[in-house]
Protein backbone atom coordinates (compact mmCIF):
# COMPACT_ATOMS: atom_id res chain seq x y z
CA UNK A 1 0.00 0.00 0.00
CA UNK A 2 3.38 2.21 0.48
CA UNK A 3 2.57 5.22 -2.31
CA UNK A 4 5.83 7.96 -3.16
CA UNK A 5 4.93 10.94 -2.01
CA UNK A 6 5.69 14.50 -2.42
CA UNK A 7 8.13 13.94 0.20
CA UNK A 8 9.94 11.45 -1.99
CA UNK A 9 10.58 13.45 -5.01
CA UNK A 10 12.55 16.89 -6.44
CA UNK A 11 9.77 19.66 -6.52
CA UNK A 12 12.08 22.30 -7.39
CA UNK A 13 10.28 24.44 -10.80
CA UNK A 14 8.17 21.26 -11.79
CA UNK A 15 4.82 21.74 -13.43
CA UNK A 16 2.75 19.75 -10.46
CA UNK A 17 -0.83 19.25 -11.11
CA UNK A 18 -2.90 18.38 -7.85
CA UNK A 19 -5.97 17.36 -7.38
CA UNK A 20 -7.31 18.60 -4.35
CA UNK A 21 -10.70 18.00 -2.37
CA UNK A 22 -12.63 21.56 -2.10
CA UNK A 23 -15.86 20.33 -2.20
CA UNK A 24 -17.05 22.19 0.64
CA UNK A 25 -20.49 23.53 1.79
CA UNK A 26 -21.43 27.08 0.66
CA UNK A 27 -24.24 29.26 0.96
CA UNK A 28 -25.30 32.18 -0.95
CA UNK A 29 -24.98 35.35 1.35
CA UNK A 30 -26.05 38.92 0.32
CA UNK A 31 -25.54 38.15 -3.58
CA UNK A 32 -22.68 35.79 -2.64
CA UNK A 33 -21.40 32.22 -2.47
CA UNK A 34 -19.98 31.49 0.92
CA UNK A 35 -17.95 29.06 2.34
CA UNK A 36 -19.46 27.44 5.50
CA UNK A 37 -16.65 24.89 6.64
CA UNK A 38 -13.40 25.10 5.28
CA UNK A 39 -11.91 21.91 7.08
CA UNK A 40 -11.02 20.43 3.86
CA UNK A 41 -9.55 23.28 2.36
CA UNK A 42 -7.37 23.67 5.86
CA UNK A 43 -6.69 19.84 5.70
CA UNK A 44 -4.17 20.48 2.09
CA UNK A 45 -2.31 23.36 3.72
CA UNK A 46 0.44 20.91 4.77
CA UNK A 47 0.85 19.67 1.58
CA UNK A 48 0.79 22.81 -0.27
CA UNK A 49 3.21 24.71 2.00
CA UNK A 50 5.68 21.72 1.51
CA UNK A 51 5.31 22.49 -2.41
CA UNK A 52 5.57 26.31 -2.02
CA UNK A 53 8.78 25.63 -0.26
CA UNK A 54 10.37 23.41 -2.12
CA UNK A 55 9.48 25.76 -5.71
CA UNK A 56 6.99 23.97 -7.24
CA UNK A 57 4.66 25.54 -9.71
CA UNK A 58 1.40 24.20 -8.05
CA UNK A 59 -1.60 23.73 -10.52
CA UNK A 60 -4.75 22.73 -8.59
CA UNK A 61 -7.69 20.89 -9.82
CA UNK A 62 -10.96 20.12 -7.94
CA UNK A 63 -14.73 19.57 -7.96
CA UNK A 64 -17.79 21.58 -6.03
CA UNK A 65 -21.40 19.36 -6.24
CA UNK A 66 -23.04 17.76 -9.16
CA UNK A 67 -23.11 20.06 -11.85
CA UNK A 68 -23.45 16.91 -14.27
CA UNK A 69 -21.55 18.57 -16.70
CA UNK A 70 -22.85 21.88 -17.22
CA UNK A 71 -21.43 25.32 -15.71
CA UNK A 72 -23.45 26.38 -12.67
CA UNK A 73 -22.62 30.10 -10.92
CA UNK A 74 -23.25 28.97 -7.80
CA UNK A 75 -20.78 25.53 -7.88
CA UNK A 76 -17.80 27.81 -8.94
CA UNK A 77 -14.45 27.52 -6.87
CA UNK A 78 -13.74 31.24 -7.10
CA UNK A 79 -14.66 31.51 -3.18
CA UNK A 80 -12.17 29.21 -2.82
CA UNK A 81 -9.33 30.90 -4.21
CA UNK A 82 -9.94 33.79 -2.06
CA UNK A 83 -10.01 31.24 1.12
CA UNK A 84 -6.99 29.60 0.07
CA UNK A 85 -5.61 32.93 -0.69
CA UNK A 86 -6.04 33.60 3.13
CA UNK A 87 -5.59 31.09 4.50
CA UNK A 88 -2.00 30.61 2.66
CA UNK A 89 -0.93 34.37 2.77
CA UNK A 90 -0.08 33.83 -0.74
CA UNK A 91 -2.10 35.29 -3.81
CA UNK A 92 -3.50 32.62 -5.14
CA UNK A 93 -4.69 32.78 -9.58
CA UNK A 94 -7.65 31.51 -10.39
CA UNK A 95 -8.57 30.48 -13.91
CA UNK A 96 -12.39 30.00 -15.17
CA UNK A 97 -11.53 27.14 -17.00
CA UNK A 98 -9.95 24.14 -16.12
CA UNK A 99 -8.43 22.80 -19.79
CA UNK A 100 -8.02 25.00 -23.25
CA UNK A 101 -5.95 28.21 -24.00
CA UNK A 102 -7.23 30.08 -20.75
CA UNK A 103 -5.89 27.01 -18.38
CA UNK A 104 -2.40 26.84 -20.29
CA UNK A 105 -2.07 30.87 -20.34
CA UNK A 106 -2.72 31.10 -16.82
CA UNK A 107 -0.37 28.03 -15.66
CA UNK A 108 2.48 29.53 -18.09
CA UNK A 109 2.40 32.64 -15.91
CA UNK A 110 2.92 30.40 -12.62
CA UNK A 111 6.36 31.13 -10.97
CA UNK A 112 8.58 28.86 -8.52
CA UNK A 113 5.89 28.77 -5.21
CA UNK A 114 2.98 29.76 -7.17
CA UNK A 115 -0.17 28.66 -6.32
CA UNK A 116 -2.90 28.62 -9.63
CA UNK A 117 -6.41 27.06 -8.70
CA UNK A 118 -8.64 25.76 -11.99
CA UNK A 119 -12.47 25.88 -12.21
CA UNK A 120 -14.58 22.90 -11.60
CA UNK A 121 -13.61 19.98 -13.36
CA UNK A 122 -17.53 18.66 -13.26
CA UNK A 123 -18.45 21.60 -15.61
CA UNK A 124 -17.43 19.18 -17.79
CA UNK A 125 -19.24 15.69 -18.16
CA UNK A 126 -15.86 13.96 -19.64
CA UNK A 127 -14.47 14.16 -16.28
CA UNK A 128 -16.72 12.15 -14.47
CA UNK A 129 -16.66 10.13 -17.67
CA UNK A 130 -12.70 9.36 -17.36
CA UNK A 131 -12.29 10.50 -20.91
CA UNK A 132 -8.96 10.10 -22.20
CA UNK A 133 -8.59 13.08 -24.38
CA UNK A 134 -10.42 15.34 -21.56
CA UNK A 135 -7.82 13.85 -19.15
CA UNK A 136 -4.70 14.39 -21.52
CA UNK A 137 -6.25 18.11 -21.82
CA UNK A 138 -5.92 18.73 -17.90
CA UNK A 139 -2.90 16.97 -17.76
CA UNK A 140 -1.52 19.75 -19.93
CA UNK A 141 2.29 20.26 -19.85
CA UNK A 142 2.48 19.02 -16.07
CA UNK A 143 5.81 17.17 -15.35
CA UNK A 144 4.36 15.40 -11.61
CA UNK A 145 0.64 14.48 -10.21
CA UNK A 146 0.15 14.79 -6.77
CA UNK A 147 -3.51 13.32 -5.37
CA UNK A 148 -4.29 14.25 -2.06
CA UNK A 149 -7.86 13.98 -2.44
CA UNK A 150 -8.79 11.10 -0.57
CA UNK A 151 -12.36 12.05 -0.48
CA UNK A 152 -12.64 11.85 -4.39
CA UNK A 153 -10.11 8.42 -4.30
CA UNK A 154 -12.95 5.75 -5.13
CA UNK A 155 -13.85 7.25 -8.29
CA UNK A 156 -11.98 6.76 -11.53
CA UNK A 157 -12.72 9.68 -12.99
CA UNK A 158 -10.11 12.09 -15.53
CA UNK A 159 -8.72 14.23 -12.49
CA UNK A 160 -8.33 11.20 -10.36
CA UNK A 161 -7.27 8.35 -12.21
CA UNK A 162 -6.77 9.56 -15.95
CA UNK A 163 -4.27 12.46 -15.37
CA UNK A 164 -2.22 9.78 -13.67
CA UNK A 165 -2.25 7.16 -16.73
CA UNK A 166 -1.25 10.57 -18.99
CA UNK A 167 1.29 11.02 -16.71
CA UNK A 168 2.53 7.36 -15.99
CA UNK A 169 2.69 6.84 -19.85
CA UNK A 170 5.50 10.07 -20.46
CA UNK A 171 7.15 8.59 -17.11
CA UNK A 172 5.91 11.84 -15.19
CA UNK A 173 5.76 10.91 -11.64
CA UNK A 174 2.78 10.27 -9.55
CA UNK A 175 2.89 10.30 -5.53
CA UNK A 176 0.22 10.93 -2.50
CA UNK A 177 0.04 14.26 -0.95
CA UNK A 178 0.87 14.43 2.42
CA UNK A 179 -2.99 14.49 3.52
CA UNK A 180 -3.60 11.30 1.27
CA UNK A 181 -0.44 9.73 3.26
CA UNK A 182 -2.28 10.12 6.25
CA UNK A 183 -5.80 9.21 5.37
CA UNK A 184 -4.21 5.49 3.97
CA UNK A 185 -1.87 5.30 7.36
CA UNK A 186 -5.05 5.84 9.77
CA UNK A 187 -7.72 4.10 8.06
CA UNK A 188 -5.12 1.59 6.25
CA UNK A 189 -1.75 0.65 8.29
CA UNK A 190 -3.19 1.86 12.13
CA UNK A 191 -6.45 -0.84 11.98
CA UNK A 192 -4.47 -3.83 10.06
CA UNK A 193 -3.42 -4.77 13.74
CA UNK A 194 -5.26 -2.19 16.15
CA UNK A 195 -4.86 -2.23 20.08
CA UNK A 196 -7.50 -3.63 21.64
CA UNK A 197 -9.90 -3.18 23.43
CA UNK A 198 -11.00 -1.67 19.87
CA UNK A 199 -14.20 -0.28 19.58
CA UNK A 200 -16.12 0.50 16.47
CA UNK A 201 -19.03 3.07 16.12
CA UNK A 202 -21.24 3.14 13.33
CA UNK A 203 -24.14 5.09 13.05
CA UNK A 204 -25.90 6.90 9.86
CA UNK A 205 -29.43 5.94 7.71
CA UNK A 206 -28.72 2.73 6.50
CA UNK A 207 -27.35 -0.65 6.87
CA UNK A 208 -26.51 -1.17 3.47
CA UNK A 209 -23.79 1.69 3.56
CA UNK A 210 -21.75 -0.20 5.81
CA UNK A 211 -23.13 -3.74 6.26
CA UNK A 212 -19.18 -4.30 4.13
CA UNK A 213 -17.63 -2.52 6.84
CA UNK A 214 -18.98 -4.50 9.96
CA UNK A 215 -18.47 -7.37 8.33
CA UNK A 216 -14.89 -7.09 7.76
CA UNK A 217 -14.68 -4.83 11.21
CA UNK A 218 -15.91 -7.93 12.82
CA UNK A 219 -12.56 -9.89 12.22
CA UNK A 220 -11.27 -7.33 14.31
CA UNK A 221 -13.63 -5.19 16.85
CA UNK A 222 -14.46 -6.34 20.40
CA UNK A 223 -17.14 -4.04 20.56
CA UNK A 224 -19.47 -2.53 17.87
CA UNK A 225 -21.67 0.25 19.21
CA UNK A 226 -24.79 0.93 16.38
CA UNK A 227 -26.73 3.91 16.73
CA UNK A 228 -28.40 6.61 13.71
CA UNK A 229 -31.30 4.96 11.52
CA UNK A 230 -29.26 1.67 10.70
CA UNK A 231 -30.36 0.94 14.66
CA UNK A 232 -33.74 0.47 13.45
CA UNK A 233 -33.33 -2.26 10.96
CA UNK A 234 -31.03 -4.40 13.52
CA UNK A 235 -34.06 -4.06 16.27
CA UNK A 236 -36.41 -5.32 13.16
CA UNK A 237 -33.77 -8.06 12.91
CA UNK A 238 -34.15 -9.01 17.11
CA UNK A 239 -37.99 -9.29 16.66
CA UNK A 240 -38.37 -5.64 18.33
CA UNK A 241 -41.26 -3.12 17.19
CA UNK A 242 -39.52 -0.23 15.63
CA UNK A 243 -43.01 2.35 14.85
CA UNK A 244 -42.50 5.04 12.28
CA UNK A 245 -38.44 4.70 12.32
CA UNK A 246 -36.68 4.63 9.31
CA UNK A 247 -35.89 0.98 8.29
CA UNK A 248 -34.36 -0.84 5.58
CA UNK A 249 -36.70 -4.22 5.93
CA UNK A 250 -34.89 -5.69 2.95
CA UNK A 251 -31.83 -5.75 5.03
CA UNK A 252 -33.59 -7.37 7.73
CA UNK A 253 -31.91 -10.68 6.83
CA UNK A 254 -28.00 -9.49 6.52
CA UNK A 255 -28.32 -7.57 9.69
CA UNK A 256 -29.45 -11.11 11.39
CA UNK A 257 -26.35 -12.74 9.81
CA UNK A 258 -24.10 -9.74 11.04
CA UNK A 259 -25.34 -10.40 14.61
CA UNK A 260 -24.88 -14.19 14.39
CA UNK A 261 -21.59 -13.10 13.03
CA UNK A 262 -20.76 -11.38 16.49
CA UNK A 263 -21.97 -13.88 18.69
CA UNK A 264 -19.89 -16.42 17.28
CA UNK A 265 -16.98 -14.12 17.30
CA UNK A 266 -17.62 -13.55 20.27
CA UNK A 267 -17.97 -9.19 19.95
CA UNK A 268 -19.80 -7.46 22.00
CA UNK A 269 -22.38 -5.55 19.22
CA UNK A 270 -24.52 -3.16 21.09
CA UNK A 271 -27.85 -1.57 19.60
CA UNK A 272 -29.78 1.56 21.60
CA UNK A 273 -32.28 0.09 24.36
CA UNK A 274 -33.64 2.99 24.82
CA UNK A 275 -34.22 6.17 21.91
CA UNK A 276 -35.40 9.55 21.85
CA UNK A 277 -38.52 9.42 19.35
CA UNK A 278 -40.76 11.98 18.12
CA UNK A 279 -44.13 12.16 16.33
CA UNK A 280 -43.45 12.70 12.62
CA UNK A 281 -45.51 15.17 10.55
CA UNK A 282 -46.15 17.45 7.81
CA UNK A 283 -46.32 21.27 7.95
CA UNK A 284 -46.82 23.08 5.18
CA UNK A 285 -45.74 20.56 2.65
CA UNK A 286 -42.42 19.70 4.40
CA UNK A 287 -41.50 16.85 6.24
CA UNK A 288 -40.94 17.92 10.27
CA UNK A 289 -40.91 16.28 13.67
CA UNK A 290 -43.72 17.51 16.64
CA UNK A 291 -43.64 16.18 19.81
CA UNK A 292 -40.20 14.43 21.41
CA UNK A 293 -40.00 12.25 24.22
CA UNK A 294 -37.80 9.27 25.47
CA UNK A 295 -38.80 5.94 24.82
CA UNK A 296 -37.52 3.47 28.08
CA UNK A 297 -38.87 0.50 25.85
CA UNK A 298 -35.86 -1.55 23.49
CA UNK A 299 -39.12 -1.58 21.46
CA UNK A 300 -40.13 1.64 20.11
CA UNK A 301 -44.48 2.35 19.39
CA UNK A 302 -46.65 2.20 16.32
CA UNK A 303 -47.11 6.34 16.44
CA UNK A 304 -43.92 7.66 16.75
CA UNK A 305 -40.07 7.48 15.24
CA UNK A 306 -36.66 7.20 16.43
CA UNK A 307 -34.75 9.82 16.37
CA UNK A 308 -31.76 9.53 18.73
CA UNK A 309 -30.35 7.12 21.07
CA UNK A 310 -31.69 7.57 24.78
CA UNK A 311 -29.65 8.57 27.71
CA UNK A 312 -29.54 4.82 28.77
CA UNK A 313 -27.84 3.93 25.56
CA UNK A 314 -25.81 6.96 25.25
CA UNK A 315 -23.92 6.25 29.41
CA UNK A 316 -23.41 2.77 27.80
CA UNK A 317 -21.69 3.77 24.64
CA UNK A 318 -19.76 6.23 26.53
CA UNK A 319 -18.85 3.67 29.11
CA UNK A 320 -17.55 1.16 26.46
CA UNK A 321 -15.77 4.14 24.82
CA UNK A 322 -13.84 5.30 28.17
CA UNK A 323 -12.30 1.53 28.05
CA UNK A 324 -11.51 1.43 24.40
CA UNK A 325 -7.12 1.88 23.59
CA UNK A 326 -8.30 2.10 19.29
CA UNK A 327 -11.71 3.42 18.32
CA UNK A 328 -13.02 4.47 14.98
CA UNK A 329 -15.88 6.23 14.22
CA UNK A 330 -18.25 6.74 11.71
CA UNK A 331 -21.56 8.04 11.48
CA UNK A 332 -24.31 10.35 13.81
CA UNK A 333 -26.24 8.27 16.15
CA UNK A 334 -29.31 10.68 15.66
CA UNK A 335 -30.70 13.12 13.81
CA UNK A 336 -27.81 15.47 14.86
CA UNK A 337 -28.37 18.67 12.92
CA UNK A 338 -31.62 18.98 15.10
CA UNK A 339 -30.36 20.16 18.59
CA UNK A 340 -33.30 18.19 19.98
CA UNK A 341 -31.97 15.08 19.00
CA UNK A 342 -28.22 15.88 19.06
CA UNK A 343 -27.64 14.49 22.81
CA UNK A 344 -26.77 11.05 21.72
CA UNK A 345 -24.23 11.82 18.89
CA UNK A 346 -22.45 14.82 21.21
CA UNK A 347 -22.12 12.30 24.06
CA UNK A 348 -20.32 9.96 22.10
CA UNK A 349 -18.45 13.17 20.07
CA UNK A 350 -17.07 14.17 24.24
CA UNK A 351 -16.27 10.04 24.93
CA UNK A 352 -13.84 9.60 21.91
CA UNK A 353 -12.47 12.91 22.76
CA UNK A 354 -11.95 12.42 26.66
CA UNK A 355 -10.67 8.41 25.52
CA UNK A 356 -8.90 9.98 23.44
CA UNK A 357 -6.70 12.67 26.15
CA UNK A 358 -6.34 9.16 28.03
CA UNK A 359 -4.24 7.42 25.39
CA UNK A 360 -6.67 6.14 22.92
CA UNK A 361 -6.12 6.33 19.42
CA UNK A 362 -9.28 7.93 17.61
CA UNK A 363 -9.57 7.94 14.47
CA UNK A 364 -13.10 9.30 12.24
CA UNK A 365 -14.08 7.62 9.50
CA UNK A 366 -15.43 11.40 7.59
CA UNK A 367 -18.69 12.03 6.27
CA UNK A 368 -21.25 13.77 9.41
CA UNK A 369 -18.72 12.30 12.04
CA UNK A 370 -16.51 14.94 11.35
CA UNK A 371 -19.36 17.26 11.37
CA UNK A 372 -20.76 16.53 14.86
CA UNK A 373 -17.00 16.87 15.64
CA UNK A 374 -16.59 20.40 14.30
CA UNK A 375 -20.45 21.46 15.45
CA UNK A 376 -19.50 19.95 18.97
CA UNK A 377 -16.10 22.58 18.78
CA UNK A 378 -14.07 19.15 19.64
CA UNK A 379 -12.70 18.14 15.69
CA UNK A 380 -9.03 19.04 17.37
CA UNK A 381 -9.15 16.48 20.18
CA UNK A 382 -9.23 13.41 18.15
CA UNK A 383 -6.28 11.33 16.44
CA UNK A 384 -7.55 11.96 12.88
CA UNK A 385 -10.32 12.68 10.77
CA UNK A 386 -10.89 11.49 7.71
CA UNK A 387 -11.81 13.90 5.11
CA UNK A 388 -13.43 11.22 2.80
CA UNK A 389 -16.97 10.36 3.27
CA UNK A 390 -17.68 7.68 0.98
CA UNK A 391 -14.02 6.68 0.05
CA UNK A 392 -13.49 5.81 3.49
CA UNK A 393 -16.78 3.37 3.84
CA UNK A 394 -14.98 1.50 0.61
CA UNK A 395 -11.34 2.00 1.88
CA UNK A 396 -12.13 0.51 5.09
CA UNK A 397 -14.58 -2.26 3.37
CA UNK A 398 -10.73 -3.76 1.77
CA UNK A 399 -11.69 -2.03 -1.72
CA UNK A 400 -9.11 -0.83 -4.24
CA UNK A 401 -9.74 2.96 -4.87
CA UNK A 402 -8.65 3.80 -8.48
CA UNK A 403 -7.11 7.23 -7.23
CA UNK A 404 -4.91 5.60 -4.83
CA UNK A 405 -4.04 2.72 -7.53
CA UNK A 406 -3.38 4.56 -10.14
CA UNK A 407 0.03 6.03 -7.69
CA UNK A 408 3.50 5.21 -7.89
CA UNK A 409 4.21 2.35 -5.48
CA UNK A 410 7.14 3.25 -2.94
């Protein structure tokens, strides 16, 4: 798994094309895009100041949403440049396109420690197409690749995997950023053999996203604490009542097999006994939640939904959690983003933390994890944080992610 990385090679005036992850969240604001969370953007500073030093002519390439292929105002990266500009203390160019005359003009003017950021590469649909001519295009006259974009790793699209093939065929060099390096040492080299007691905490909508993961996890966990929606289809799978919750039922049957899977391993796998549930309803055409309560029951009534873990469950996690030496973490045990129902997913958020000021070694598995984190004002008292969402849930299900593959092995 051992990638080169920028640490490996001469930097010094090379062309060096990176492909970053700025897809962050942005809101328009009096006429204007702007950027909510910029943990992603902070999380490539290491890498980039590393290039500046060492004279590189840094040409970065990134995505914002789902344009599908057309150009959208509001998806544009030029609120990025200014935060990068910022939060670098370097100017940093900004071009409005990302191949053709305009890209090579503006990476031509690029000095030693220059820092050029392109336009969305999904205003085009070849990208997320891989096409080989589009890819050859944003390759342009670069002389190294550099991918520290973990989050966009598990897709094989033109600015992950095809600027690498343009680059491996004219025996251009392609390494890991230093961010990438770290994402594939956590979630890769740290749980091959993790400390134990290790303790595993999944939470999040559905089963399906990460039935993979606890099945592999399984081989390895002595404790896997389940909390969020996916809760709901394991109680189905115990023969408990689960009301209005959100449920996958045609999961019912792998989440049986996944808790055979633990007895006979002997893991301790822990779902909520108790939840925070509220009445769901409609107001005004939109989906909303009325009344809340806590439900004592392990089996939750016809009328009402679940929400959160209870206060039972929660002083359980958290107890488990206080004991744990590795723990990773992925997904909100409630409907977090609702400060009604944020208790459970806060209380485990202050566990890792405080486990991890004893010695544990935390590390969060991206996606609303690292949300709660930051919303909780605790994201800098963990081990790491993953800035990949869904390339972590494949990383850590033992998949091969085409942007990582497609690097030069050490």
């Amino acid at each position: 798994m051992a990638k080169l990385t920028v640490n490996d090679i001469d930097l010094q005036g090379k062309r060096v094309l990176t492909r970053v992850d700025y897809n962050v969240p942005m809101a328009e604001q009096d006429g204007a895009m702007v950027i909510n969370d910029d943990t992603r953007i902070r999380a490539t500073l290491p890498t980039l100041k590393l290039m500046i030093e060492n004279g590189a002519k840094v040409i970065l390439t990134a995505h914002l949403g789902r344009p599908k292929g057309e150009r959208v105002p509001s998806m544009s990266l030029r609120p990025v440049a200014d935060k990068l500009a910022g939060l670098t203390g370097k100017p940093v160019a900004f071009c409005d396109q990302c191949v053709g005359q305009a890209a090579e003009d503006a990476a031509a003017k690029l000095e030693d420690g220059g820092l050029l950021l392109l336009e969305n590469v999904r205003y085009h649909a070849e990208e997320e197409a891989n096409d080989p001519t589009f890819a050859e295009q944003l390759a342009g006259d670069a002389d190294v690749f550099v991918n520290d974009a973990f989050g966009a790793a598990h897709r094989a699209h033109a600015s992950t995997a095809g600027v690498a093939d343009v680059l491996n065929a004219r025996a251009g060099q392609c390494v890991a950023g230093l961010l990438m390096e770290r994402e594939l040492q956590f979630l890769g080299d740290e749980l091959k053999s993790p400390e134990s007691p290790f303790v595993v905490i999944l939470g999040g909508a559905k089963v399906s996203d990460k039935i993979k993961v606890i099945d592999r996890l399984l081989d390895k966990a002595d404790t896997i604490l389940i909390g969020g929606a996916m809760a709901y289809t394991f109680k189905l799978a115990k023969g408990l009542t689960v009301g209005k919750s959100l449920v996958e039922r045609d999961k019912v049957v792998i989440a049986r097999a996944a808790l055979d899977k633990a007895a006979e391993r002997s893991v301790q796998f822990l779902i909520p006994t108790d939840n925070i549930v509220a009445v769901p309803t409609e107001i005004d055409g939109k989906f909303a939640f009325g009344e809340h309560r806590t439900n004592d029951s392990e089996n939750i009534p016809d009328d009402v939904e679940g929400v959160d873990i209870g206060p039972k469950s929660a002083a359980r996690f958290c107890e488990v959690i206080a004991g744990a030496k590795t723990i990773l973490w992925n997904g909100p045990m409630g409907i977090f983003e609702d400060a009604r129902f944020a208790g459970g997913t806060f209380a485990v958020a202050k566990a890792v933390c405080e486990a991890t000021a004893n010695g544990a070694k935390s590390i969060i598995g991206g996606g609303d994890s690292v949300k709660a984190l930051n919303k909780a004002g605790l994201g800098d008292q963990v081990t790491f944080m993953s800035t990949g969402g869904g390339a972590s849930l494949k990383f850590l299900e033992g998949k091969e992610l085409p942007g990582v593959a497609a690097l030069t092995d050490k």
